[in-house]
PDB file of N, CA and C in Angstrom:
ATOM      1  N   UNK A   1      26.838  17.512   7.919  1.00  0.00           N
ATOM      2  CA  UNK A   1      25.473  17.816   8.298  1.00  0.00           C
ATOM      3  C   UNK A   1      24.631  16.544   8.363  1.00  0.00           C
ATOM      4  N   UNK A   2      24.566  15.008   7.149  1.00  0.00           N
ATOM      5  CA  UNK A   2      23.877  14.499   7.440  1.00  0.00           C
ATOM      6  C   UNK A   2      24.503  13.600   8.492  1.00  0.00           C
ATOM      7  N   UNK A   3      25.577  13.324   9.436  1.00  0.00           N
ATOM      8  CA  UNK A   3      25.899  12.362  10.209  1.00  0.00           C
ATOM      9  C   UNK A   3      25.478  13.045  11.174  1.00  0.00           C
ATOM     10  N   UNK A   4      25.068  14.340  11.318  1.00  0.00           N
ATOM     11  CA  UNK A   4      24.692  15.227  12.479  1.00  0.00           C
ATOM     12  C   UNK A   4      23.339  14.441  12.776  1.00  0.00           C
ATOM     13  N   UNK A   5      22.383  14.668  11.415  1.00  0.00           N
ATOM     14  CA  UNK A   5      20.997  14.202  11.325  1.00  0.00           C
ATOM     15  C   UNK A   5      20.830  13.104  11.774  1.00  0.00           C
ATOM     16  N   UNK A   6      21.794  11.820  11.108  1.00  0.00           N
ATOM     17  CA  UNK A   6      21.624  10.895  11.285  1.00  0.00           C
ATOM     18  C   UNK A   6      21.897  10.290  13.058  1.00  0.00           C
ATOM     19  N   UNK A   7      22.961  11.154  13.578  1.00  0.00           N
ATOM     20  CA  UNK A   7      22.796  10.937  15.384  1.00  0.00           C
ATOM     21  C   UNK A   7      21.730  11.563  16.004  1.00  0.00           C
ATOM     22  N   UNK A   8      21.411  12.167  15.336  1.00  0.00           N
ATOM     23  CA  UNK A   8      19.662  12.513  15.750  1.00  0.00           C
ATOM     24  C   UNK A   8      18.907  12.002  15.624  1.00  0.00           C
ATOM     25  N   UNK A   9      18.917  11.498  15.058  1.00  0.00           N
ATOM     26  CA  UNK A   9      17.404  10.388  14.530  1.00  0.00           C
ATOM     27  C   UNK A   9      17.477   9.382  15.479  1.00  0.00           C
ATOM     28  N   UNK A  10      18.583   8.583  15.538  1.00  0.00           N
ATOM     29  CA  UNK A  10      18.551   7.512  16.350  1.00  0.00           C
ATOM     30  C   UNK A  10      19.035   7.946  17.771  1.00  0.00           C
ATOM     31  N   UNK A  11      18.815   8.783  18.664  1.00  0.00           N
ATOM     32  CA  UNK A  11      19.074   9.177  19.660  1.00  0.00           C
ATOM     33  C   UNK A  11      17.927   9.296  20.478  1.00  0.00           C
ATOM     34  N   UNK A  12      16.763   8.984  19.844  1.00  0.00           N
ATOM     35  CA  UNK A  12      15.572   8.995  20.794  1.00  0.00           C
ATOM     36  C   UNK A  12      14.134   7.728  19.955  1.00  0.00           C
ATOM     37  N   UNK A  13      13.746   7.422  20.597  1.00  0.00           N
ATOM     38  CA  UNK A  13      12.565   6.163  20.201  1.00  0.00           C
ATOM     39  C   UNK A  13      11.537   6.263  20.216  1.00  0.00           C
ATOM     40  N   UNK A  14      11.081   5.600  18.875  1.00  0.00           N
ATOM     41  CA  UNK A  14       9.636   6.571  18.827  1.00  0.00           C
ATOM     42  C   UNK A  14       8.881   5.271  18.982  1.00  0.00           C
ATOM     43  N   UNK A  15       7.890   5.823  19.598  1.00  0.00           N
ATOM     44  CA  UNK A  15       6.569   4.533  19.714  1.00  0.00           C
ATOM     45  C   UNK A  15       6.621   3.705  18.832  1.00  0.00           C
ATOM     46  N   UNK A  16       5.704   2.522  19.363  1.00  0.00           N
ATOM     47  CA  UNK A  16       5.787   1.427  17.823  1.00  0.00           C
ATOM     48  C   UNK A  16       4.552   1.888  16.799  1.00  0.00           C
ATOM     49  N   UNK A  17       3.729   2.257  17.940  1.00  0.00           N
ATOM     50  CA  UNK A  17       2.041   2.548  17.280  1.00  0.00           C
ATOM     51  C   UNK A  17       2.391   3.957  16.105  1.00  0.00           C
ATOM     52  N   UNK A  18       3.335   4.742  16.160  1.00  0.00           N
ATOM     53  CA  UNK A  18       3.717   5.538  15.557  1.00  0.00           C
ATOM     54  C   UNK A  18       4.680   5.243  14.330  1.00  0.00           C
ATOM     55  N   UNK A  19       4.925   4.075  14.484  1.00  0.00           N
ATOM     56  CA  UNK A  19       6.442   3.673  13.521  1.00  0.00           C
ATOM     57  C   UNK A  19       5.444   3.504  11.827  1.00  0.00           C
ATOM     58  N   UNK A  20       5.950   3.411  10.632  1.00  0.00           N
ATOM     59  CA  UNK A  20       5.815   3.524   9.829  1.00  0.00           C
ATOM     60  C   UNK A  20       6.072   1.538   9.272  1.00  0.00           C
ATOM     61  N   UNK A  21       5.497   1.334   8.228  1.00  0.00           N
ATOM     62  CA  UNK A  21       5.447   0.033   8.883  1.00  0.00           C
ATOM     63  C   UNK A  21       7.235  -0.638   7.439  1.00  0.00           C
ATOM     64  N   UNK A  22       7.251   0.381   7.560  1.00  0.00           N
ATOM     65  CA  UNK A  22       8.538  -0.053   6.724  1.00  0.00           C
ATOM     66  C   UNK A  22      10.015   0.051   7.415  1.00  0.00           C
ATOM     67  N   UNK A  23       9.505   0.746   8.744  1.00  0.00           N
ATOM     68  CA  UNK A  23      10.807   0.898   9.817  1.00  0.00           C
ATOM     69  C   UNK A  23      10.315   0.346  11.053  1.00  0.00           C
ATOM     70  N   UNK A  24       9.630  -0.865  11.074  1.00  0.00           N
ATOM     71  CA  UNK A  24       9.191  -2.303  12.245  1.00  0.00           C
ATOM     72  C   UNK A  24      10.242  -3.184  11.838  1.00  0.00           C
ATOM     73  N   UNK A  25      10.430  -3.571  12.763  1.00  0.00           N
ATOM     74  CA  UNK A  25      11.423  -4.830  12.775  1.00  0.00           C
ATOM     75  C   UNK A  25      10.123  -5.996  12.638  1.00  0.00           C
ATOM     76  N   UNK A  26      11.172  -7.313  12.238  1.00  0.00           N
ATOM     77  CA  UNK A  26      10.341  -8.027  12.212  1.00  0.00           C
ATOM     78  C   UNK A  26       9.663  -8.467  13.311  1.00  0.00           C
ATOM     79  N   UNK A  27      10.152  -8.595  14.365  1.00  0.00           N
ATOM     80  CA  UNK A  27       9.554  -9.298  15.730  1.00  0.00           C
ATOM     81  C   UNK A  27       9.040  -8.663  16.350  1.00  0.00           C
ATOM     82  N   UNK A  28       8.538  -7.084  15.647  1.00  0.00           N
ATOM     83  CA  UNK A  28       7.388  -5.929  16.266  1.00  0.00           C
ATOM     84  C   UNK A  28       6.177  -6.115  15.469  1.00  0.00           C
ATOM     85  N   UNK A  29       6.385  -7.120  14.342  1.00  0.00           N
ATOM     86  CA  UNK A  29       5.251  -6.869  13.488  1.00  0.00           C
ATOM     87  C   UNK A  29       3.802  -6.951  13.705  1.00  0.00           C
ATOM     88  N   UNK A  30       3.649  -8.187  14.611  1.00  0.00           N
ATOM     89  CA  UNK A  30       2.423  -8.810  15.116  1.00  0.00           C
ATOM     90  C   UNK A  30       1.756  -7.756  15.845  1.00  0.00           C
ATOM     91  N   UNK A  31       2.782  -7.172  17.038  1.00  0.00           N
ATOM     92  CA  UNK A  31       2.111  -6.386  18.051  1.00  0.00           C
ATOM     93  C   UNK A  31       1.896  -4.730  16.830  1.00  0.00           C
ATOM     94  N   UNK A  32       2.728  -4.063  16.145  1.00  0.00           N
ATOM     95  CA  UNK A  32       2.395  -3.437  15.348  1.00  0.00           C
ATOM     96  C   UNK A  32       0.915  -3.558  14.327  1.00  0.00           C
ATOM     97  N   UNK A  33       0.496  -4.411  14.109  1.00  0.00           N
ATOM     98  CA  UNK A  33      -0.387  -5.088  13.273  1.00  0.00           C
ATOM     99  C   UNK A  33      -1.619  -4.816  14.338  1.00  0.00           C
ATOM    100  N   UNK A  34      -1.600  -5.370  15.573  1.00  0.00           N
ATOM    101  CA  UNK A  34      -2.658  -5.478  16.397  1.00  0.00           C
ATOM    102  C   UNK A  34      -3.043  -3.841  16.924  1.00  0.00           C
ATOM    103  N   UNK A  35      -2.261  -3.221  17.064  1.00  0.00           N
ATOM    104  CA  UNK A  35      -1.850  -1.695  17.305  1.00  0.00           C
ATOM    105  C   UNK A  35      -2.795  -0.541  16.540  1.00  0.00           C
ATOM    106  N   UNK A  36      -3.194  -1.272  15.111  1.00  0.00           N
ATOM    107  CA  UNK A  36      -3.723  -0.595  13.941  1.00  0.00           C
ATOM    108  C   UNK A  36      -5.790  -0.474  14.099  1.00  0.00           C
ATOM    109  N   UNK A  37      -5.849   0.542  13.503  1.00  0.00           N
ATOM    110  CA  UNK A  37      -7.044   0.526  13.744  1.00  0.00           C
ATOM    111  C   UNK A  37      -7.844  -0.161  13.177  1.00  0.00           C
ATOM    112  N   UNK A  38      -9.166  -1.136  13.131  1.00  0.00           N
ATOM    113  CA  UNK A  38      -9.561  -2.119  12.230  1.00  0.00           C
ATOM    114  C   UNK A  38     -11.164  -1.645  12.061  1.00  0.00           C
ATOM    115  N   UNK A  39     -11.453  -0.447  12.679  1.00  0.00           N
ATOM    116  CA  UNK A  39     -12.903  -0.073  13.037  1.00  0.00           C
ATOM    117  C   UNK A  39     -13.212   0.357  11.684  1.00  0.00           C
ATOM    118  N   UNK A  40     -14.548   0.390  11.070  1.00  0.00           N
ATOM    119  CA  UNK A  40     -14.511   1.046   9.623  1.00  0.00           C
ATOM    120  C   UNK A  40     -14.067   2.449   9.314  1.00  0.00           C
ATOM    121  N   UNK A  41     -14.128   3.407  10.398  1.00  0.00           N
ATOM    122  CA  UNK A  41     -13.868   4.484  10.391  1.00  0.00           C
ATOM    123  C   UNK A  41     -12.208   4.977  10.528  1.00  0.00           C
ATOM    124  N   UNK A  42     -11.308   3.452  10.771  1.00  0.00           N
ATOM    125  CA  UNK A  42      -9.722   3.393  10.949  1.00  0.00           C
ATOM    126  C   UNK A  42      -9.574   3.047   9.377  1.00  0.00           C
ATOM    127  N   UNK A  43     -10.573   2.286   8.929  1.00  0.00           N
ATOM    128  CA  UNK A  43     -10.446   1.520   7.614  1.00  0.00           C
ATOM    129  C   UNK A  43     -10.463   2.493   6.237  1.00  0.00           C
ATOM    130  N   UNK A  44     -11.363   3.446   6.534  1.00  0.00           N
ATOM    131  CA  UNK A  44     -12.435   4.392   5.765  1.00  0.00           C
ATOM    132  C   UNK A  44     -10.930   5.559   5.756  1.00  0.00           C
ATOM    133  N   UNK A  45     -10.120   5.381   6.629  1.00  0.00           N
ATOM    134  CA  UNK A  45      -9.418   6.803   6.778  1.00  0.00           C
ATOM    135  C   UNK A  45      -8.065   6.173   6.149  1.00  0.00           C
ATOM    136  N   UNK A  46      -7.697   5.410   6.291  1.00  0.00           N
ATOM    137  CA  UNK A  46      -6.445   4.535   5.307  1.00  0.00           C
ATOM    138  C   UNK A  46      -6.619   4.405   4.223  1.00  0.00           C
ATOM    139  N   UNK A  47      -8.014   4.132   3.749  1.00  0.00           N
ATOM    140  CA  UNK A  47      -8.113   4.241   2.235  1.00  0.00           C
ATOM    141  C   UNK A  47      -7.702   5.823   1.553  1.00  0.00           C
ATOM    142  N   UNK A  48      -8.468   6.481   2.802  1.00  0.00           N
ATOM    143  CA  UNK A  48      -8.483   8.093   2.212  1.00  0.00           C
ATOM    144  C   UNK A  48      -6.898   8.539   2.092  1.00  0.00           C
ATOM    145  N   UNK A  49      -6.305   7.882   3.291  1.00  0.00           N
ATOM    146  CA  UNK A  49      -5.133   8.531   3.132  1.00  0.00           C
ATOM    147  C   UNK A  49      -4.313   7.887   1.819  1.00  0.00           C
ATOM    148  N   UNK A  50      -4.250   6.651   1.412  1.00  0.00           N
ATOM    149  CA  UNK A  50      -3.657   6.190   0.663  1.00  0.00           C
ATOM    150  C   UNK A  50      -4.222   7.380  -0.476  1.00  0.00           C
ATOM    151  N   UNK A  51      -5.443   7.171  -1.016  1.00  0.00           N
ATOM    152  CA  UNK A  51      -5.919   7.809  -2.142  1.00  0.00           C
ATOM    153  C   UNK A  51      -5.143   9.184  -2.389  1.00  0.00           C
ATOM    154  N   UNK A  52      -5.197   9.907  -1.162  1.00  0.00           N
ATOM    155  CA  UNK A  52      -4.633  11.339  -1.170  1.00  0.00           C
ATOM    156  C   UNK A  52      -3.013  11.518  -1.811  1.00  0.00           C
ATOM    157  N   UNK A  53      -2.790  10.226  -0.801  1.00  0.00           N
ATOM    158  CA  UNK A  53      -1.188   9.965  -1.631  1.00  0.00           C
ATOM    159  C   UNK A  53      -0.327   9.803  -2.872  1.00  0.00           C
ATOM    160  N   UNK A  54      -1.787   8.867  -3.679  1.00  0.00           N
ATOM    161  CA  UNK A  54      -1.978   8.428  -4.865  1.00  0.00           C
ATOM    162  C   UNK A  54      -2.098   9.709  -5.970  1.00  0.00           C
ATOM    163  N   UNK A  55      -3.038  10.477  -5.467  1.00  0.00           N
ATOM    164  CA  UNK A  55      -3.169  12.031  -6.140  1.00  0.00           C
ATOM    165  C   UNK A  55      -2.327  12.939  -5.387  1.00  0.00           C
ATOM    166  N   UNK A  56      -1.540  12.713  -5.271  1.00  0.00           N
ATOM    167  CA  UNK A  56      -0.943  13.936  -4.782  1.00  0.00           C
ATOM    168  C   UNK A  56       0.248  13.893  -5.378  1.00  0.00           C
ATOM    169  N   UNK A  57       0.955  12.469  -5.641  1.00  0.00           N
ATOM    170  CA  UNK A  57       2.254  12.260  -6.396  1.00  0.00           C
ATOM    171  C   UNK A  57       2.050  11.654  -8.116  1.00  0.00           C
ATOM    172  N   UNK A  58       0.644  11.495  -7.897  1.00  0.00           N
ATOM    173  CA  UNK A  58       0.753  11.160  -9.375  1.00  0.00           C
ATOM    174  C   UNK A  58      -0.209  11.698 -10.784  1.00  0.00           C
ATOM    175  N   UNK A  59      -1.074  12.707  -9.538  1.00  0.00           N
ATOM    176  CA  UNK A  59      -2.207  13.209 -10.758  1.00  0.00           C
ATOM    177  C   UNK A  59      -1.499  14.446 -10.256  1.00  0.00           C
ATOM    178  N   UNK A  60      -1.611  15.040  -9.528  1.00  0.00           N
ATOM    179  CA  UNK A  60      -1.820  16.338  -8.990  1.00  0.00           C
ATOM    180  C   UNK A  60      -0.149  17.276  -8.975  1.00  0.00           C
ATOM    181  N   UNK A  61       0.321  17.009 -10.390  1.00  0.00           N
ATOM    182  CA  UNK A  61       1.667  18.170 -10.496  1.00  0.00           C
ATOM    183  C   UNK A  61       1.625  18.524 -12.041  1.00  0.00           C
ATOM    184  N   UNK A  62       2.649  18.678 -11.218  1.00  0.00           N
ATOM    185  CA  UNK A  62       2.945  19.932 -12.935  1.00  0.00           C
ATOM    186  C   UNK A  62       3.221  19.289 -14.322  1.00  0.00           C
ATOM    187  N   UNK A  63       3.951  18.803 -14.304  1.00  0.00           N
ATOM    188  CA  UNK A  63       4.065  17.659 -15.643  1.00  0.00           C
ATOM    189  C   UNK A  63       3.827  16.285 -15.418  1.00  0.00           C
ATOM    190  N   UNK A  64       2.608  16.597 -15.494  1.00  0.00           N
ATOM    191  CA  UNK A  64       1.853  15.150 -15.091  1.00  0.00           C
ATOM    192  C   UNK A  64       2.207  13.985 -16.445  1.00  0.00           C
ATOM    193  N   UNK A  65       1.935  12.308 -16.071  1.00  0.00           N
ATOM    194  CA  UNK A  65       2.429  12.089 -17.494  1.00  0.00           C
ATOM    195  C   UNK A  65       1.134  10.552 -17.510  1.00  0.00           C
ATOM    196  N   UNK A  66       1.436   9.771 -18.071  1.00  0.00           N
ATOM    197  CA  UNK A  66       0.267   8.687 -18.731  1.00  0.00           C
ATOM    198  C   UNK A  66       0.687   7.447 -16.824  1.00  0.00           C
ATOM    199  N   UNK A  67       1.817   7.736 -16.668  1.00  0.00           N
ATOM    200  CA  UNK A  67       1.215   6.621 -15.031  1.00  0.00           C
ATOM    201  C   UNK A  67       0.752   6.445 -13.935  1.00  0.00           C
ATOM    202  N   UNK A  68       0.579   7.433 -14.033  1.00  0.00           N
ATOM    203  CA  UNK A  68      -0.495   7.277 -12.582  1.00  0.00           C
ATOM    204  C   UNK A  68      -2.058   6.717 -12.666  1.00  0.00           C
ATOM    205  N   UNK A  69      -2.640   6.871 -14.022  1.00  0.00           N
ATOM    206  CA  UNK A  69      -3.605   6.702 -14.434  1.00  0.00           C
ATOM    207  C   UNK A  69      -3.357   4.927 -15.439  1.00  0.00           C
ATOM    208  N   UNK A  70      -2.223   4.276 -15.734  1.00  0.00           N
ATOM    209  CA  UNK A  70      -1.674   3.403 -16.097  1.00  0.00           C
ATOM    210  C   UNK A  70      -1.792   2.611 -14.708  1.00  0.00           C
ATOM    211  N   UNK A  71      -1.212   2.892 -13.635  1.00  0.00           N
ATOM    212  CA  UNK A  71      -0.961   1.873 -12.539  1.00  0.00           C
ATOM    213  C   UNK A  71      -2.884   1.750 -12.099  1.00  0.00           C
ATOM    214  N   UNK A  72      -3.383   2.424 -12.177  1.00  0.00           N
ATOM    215  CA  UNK A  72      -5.344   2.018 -11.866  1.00  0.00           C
ATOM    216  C   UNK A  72      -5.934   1.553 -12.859  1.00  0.00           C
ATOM    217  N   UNK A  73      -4.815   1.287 -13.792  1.00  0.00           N
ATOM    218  CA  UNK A  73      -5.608   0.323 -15.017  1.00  0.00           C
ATOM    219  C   UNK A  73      -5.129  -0.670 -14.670  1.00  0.00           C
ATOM    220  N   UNK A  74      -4.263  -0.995 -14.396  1.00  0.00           N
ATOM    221  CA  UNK A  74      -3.121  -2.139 -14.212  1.00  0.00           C
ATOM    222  C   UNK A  74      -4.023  -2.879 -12.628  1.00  0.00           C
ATOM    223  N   UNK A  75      -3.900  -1.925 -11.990  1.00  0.00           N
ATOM    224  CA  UNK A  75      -4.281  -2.795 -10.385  1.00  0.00           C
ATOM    225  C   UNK A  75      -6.116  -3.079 -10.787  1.00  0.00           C
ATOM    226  N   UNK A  76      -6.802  -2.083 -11.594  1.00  0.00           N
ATOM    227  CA  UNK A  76      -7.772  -2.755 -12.383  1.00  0.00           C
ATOM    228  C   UNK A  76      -8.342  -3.802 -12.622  1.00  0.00           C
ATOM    229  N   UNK A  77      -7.398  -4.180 -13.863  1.00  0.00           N
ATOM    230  CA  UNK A  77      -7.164  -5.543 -15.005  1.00  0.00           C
ATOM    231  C   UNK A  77      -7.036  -6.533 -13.562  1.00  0.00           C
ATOM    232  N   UNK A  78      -5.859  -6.337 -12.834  1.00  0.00           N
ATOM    233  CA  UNK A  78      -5.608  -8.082 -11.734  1.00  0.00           C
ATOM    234  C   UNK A  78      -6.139  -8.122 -11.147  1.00  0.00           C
ATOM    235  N   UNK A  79      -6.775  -7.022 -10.417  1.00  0.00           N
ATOM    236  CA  UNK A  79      -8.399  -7.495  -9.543  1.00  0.00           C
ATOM    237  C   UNK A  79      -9.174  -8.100 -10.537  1.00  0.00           C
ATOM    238  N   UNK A  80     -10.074  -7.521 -11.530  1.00  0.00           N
ATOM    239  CA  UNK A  80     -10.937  -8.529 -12.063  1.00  0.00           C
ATOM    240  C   UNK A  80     -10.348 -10.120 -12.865  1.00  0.00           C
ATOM    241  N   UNK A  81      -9.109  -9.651 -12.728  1.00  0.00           N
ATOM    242  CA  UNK A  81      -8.507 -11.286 -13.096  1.00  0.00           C
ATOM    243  C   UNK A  81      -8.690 -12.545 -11.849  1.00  0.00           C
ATOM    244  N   UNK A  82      -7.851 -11.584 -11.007  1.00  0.00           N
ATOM    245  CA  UNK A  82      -8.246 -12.491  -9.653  1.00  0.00           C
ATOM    246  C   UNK A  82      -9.305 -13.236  -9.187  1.00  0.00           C
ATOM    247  N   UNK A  83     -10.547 -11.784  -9.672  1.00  0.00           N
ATOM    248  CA  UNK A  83     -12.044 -12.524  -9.115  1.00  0.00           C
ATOM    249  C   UNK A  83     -12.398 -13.119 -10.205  1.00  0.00           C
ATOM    250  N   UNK A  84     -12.167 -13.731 -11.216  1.00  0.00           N
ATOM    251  CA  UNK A  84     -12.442 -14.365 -12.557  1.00  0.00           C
ATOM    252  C   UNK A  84     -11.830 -15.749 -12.564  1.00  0.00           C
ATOM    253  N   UNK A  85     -10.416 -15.720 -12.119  1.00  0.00           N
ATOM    254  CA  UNK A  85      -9.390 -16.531 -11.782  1.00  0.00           C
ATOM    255  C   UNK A  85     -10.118 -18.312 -11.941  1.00  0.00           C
ATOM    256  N   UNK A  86     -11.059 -18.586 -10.939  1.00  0.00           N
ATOM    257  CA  UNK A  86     -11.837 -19.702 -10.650  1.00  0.00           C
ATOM    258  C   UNK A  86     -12.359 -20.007 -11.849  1.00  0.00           C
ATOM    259  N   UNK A  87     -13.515 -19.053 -12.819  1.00  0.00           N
ATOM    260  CA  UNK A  87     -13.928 -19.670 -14.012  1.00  0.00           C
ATOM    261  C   UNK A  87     -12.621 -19.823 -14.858  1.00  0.00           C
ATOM    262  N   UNK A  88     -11.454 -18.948 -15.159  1.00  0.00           N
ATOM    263  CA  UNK A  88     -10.803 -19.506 -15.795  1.00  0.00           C
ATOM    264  C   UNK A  88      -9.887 -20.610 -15.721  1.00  0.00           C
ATOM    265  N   UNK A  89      -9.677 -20.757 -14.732  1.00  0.00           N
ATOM    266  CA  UNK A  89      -9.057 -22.140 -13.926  1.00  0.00           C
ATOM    267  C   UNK A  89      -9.968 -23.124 -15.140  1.00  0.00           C
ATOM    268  N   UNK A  90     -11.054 -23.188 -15.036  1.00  0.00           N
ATOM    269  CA  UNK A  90     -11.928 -24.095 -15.589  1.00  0.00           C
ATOM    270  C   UNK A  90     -11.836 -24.380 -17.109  1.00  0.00           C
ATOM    271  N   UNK A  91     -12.278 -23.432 -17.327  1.00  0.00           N
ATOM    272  CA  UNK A  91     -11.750 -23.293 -19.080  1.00  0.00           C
ATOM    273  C   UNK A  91     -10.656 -23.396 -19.933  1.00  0.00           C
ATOM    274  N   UNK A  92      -9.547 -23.256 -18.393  1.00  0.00           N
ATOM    275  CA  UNK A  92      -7.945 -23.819 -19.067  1.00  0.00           C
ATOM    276  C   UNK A  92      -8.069 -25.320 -19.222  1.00  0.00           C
ATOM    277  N   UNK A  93      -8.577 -26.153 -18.815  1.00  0.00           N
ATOM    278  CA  UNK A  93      -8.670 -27.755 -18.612  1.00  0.00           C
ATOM    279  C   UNK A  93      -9.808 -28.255 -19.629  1.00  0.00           C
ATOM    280  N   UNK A  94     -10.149 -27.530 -20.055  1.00  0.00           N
ATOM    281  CA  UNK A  94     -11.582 -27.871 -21.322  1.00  0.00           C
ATOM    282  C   UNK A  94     -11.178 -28.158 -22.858  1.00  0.00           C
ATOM    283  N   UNK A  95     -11.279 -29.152 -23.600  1.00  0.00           N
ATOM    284  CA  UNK A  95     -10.355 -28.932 -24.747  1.00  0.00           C
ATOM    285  C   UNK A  95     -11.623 -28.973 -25.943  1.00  0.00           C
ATOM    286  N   UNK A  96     -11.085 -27.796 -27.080  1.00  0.00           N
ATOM    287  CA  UNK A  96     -12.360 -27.720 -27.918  1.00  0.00           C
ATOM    288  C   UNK A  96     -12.098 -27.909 -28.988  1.00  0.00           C
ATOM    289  N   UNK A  97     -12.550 -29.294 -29.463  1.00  0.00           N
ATOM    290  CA  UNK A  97     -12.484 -29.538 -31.055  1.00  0.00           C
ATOM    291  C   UNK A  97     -13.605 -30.592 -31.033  1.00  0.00           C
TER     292      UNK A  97
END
């Protein structure tokens, strides 16, 4: 059954603007990239969709458990590290005695 599936799948070609960006080849990437919507309202709807994704596999079941709510602490913490990054750059090179 799945070698059935699998000559199915690859028996017909799907747009690039449609492709998923984890099944682009590399030398589609650019034109894939340009393909994407960049308007705030393309922007505004990628966030949403990500978010939906985010709750849907990690808040929103049945035996829910401590990571899903762990990984938005985590991506959290390295954003404000990141934007901090510069003063601490500074304060690593400062010596106090």
């Amino acid at each position: 059954m799945a070698s059935i599936v699998c000559v199915f799948l690859h028996s017909f070609s799907v747009p690039l603007k449609d492709k998923k960006l984890l099944e682009v080849k590399l030398g589609e990437l650019p034109s894939w990239i340009l393909m994407r919507d960049f308007t705030p309202k393309g922007i505004a709807g990628a966030f949403q969709r990500g978010y939906y994704r985010y709750y849907n596999k990690y808040i929103n079941v049945k035996k829910g458990s401590i990571a899903g709510l762990s990984m938005v602490l985590a991506a959290y913490m390295l954003f404000n590290y990141c934007r901090s990054y510069k003063e601490l750059k500074h304060e690593r090179l400062r010596k106090y005695h």
